[in-house]
Structure formats: C-alpha cells, structure tokens
N, C-alpha and C. Protein backbone atom coordinates (compact mmCIF):
# COMPACT_ATOMS: atom_id res chain seq x y z
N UNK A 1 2.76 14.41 -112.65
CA UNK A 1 2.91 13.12 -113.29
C UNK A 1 2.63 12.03 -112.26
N UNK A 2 1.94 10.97 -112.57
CA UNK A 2 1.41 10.24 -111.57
C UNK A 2 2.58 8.91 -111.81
N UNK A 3 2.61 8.31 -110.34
CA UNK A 3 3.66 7.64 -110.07
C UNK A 3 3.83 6.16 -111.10
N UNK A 4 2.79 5.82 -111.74
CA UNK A 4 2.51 4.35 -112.97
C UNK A 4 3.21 5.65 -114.36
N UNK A 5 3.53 6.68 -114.84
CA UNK A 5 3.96 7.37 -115.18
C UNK A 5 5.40 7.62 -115.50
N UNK A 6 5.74 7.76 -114.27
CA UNK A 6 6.83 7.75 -113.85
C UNK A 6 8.02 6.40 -114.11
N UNK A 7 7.18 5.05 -113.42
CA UNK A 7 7.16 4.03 -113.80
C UNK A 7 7.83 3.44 -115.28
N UNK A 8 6.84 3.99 -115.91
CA UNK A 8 6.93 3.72 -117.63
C UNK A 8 8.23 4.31 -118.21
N UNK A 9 7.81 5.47 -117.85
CA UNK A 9 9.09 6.13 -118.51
C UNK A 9 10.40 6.16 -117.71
N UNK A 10 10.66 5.31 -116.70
CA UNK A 10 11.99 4.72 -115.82
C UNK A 10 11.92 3.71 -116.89
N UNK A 11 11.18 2.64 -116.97
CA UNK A 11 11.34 1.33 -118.08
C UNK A 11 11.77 1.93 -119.21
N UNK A 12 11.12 3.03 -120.13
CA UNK A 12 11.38 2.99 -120.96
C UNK A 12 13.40 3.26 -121.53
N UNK A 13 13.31 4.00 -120.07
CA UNK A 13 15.10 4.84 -120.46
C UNK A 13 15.78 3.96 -120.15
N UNK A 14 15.70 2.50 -119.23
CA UNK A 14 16.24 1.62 -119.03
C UNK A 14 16.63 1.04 -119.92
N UNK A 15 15.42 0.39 -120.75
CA UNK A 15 15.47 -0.42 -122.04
C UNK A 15 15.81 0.30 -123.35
N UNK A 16 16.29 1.73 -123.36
CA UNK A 16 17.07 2.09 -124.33
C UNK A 16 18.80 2.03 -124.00
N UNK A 17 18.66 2.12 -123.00
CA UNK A 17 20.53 1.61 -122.48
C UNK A 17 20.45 0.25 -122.25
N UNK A 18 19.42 -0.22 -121.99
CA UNK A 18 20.14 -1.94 -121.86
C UNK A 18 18.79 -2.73 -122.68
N UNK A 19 18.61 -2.59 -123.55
CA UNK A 19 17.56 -3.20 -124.73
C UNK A 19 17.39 -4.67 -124.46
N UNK A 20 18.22 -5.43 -123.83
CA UNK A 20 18.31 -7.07 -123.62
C UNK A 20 17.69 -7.44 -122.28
N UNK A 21 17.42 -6.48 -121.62
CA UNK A 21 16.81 -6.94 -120.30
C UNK A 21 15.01 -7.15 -120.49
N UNK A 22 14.66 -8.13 -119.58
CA UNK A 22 13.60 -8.47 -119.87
C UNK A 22 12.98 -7.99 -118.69
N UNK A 23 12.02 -7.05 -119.07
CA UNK A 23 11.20 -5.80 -117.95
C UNK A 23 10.26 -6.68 -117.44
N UNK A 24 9.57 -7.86 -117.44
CA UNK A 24 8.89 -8.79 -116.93
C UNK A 24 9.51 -9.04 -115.58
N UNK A 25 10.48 -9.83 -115.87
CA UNK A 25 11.52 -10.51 -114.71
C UNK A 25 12.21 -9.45 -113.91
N UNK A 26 12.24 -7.70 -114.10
CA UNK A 26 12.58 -7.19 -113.53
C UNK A 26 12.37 -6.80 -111.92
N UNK A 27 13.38 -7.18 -110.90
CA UNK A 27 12.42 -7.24 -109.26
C UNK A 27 13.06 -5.64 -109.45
N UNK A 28 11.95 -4.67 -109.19
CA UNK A 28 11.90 -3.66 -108.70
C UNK A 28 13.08 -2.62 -107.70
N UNK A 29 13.13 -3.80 -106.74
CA UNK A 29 13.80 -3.69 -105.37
C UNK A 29 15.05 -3.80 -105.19
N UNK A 30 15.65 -4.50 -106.22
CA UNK A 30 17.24 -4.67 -106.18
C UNK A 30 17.61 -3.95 -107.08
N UNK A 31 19.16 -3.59 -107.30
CA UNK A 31 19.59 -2.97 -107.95
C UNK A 31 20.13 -3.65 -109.18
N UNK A 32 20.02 -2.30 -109.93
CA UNK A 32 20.26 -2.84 -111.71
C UNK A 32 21.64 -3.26 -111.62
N UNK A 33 22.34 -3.18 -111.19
CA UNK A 33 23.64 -3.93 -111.58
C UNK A 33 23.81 -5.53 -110.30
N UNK A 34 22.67 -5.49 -109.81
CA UNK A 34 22.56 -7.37 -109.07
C UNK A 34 21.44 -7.91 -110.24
N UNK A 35 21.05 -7.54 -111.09
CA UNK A 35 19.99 -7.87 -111.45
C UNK A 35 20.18 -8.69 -113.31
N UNK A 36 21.53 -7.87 -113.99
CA UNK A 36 21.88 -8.08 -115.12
C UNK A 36 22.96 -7.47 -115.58
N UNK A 37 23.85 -7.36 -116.86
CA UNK A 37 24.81 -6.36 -116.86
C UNK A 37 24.78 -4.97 -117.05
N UNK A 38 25.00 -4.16 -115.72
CA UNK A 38 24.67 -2.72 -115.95
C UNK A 38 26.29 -2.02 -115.44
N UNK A 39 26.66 -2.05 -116.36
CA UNK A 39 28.57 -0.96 -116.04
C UNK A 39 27.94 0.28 -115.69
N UNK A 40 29.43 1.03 -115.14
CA UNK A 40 28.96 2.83 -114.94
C UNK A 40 28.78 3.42 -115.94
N UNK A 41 29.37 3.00 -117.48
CA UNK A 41 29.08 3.58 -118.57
C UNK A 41 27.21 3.78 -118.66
N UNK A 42 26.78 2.25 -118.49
CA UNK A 42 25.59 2.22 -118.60
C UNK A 42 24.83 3.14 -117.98
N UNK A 43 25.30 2.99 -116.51
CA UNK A 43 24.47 3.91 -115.52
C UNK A 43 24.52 5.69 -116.11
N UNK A 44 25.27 5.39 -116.50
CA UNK A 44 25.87 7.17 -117.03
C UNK A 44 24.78 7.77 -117.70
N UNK A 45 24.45 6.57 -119.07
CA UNK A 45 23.56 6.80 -119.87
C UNK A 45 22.30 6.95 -119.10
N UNK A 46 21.80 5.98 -118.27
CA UNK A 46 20.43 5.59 -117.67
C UNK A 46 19.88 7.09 -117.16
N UNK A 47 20.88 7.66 -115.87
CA UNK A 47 21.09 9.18 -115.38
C UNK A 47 20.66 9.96 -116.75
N UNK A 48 21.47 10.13 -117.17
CA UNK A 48 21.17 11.03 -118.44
C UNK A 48 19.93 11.14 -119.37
N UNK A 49 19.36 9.77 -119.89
CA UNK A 49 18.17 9.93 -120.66
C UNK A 49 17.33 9.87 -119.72
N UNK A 50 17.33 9.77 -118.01
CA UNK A 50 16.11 10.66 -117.40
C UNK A 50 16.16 11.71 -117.10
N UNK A 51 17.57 12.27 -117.37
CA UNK A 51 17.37 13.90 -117.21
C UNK A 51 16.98 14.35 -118.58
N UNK A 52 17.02 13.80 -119.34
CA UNK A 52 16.20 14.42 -121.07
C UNK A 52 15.06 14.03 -121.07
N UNK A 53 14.18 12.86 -120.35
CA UNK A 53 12.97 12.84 -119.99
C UNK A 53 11.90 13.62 -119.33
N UNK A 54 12.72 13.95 -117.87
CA UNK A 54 12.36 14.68 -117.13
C UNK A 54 12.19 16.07 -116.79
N UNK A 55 13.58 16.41 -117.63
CA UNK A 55 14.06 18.10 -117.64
C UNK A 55 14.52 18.57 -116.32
N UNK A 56 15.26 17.72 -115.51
CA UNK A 56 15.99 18.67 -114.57
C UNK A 56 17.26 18.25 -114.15
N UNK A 57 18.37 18.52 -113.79
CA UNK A 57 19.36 18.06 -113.55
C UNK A 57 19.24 17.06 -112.24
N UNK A 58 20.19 15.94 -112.10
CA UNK A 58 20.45 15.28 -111.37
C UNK A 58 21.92 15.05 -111.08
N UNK A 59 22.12 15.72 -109.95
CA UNK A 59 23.80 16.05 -109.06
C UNK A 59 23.79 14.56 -108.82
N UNK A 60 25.16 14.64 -109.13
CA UNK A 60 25.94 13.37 -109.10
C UNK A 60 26.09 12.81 -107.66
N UNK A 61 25.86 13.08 -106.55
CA UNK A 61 25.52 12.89 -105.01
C UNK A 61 24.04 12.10 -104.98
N UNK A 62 23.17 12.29 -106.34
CA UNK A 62 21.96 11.34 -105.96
C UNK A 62 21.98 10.16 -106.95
N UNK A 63 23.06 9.93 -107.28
CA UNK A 63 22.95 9.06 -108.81
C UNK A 63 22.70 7.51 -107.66
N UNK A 64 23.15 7.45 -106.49
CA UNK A 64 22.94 6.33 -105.78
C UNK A 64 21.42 5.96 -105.44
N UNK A 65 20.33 7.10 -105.75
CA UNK A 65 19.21 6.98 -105.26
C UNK A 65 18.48 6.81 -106.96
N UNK A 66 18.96 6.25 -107.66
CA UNK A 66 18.75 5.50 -108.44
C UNK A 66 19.01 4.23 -109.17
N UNK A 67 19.44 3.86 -108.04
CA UNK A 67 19.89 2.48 -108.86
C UNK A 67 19.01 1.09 -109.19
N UNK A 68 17.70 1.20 -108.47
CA UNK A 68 16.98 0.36 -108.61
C UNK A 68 15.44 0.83 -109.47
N UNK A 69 14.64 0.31 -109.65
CA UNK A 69 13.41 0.76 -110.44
C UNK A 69 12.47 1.40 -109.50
N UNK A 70 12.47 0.65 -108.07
CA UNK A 70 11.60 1.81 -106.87
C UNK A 70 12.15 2.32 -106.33
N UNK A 71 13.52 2.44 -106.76
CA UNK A 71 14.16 3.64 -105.85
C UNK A 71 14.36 5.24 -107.13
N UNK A 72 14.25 4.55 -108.11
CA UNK A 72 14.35 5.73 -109.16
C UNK A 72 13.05 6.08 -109.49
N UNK A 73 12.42 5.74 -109.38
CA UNK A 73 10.48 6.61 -109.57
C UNK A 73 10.23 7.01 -108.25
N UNK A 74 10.84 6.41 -107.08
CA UNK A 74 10.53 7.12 -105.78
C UNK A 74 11.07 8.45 -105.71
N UNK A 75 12.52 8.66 -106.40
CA UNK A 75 13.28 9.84 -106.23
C UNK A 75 13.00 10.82 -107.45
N UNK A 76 12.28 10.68 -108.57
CA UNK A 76 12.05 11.26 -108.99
C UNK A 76 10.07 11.44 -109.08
N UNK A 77 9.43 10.70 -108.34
CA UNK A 77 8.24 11.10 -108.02
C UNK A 77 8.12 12.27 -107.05
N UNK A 78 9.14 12.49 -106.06
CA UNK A 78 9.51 13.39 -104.87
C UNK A 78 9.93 14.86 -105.55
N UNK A 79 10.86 14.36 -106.83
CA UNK A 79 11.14 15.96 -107.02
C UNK A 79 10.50 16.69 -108.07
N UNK A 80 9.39 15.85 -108.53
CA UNK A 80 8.52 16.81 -109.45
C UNK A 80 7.22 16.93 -109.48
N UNK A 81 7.23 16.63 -107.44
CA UNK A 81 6.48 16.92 -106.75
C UNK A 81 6.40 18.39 -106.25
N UNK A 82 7.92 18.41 -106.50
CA UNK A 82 8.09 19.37 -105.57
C UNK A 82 8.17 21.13 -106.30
C-alpha cells in the first residue's frame, strides 16, 4: 500500500470518529487532541477502525505512535511494510 494510501484511509477513520473536523485545516504534525476535541474514548475508536482497516492488531504500547496524522501513516506504512 503506498504511503498517499495510507494517508486516505488514516483521514478516512478519523472523520468517522470525529465527523466535525475539517481535514483541510488539519496540520499533520501535531497531535489530534492539540488540534480539536479528541477524548480517549475517541482515540479508542480511531485505534480500532484502523485495526478493521488494516487487519492487524495494534498493542496498546504503540497507541502513542499514533496520535498525529504523520505519525500514524508513518507507523503504519512501516508495518505493512514489513
């Protein structure tokens, strides 16, 4: 899966847990909860519909290496690389 791929479908699982955010204005680089309202409930969900996207589990030790939009296509461009 190529990394504009990856991309999309990070936006897309975003904007089914938080439907009000506007993916335009989104900076990449910071994290979703400096960026708009994202609770742990939210995050819970976010984790989850990319593991139903993706198909592989994600241990709760990397849920930190997703909290932003290039840090979550970076970490999951790496492991389905691999």
């Amino acid at each position: 899966m190529k990394r504009d791929e990856i991309r999309t479908a990070v936006l897309e699982a975003l904007l089914e847990i938080a439907p009000d955010v506007d993916a335009s204005a989104l900076d990449p680089a910071h994290a979703f909860r400096d960026q708009f309202d994202f609770d742990s409930m939210d995050y819970l969900n976010f984790v989850t519909a990319l593991h139903r996207r993706f198909g592989f589990d994600i241990p709760e030790h990397d849920y930190p290496e997703l909290s932003s939009l290039e840090s979550s296509v970076g970490y999951l461009e790496a492991h389905l690389s691999a």
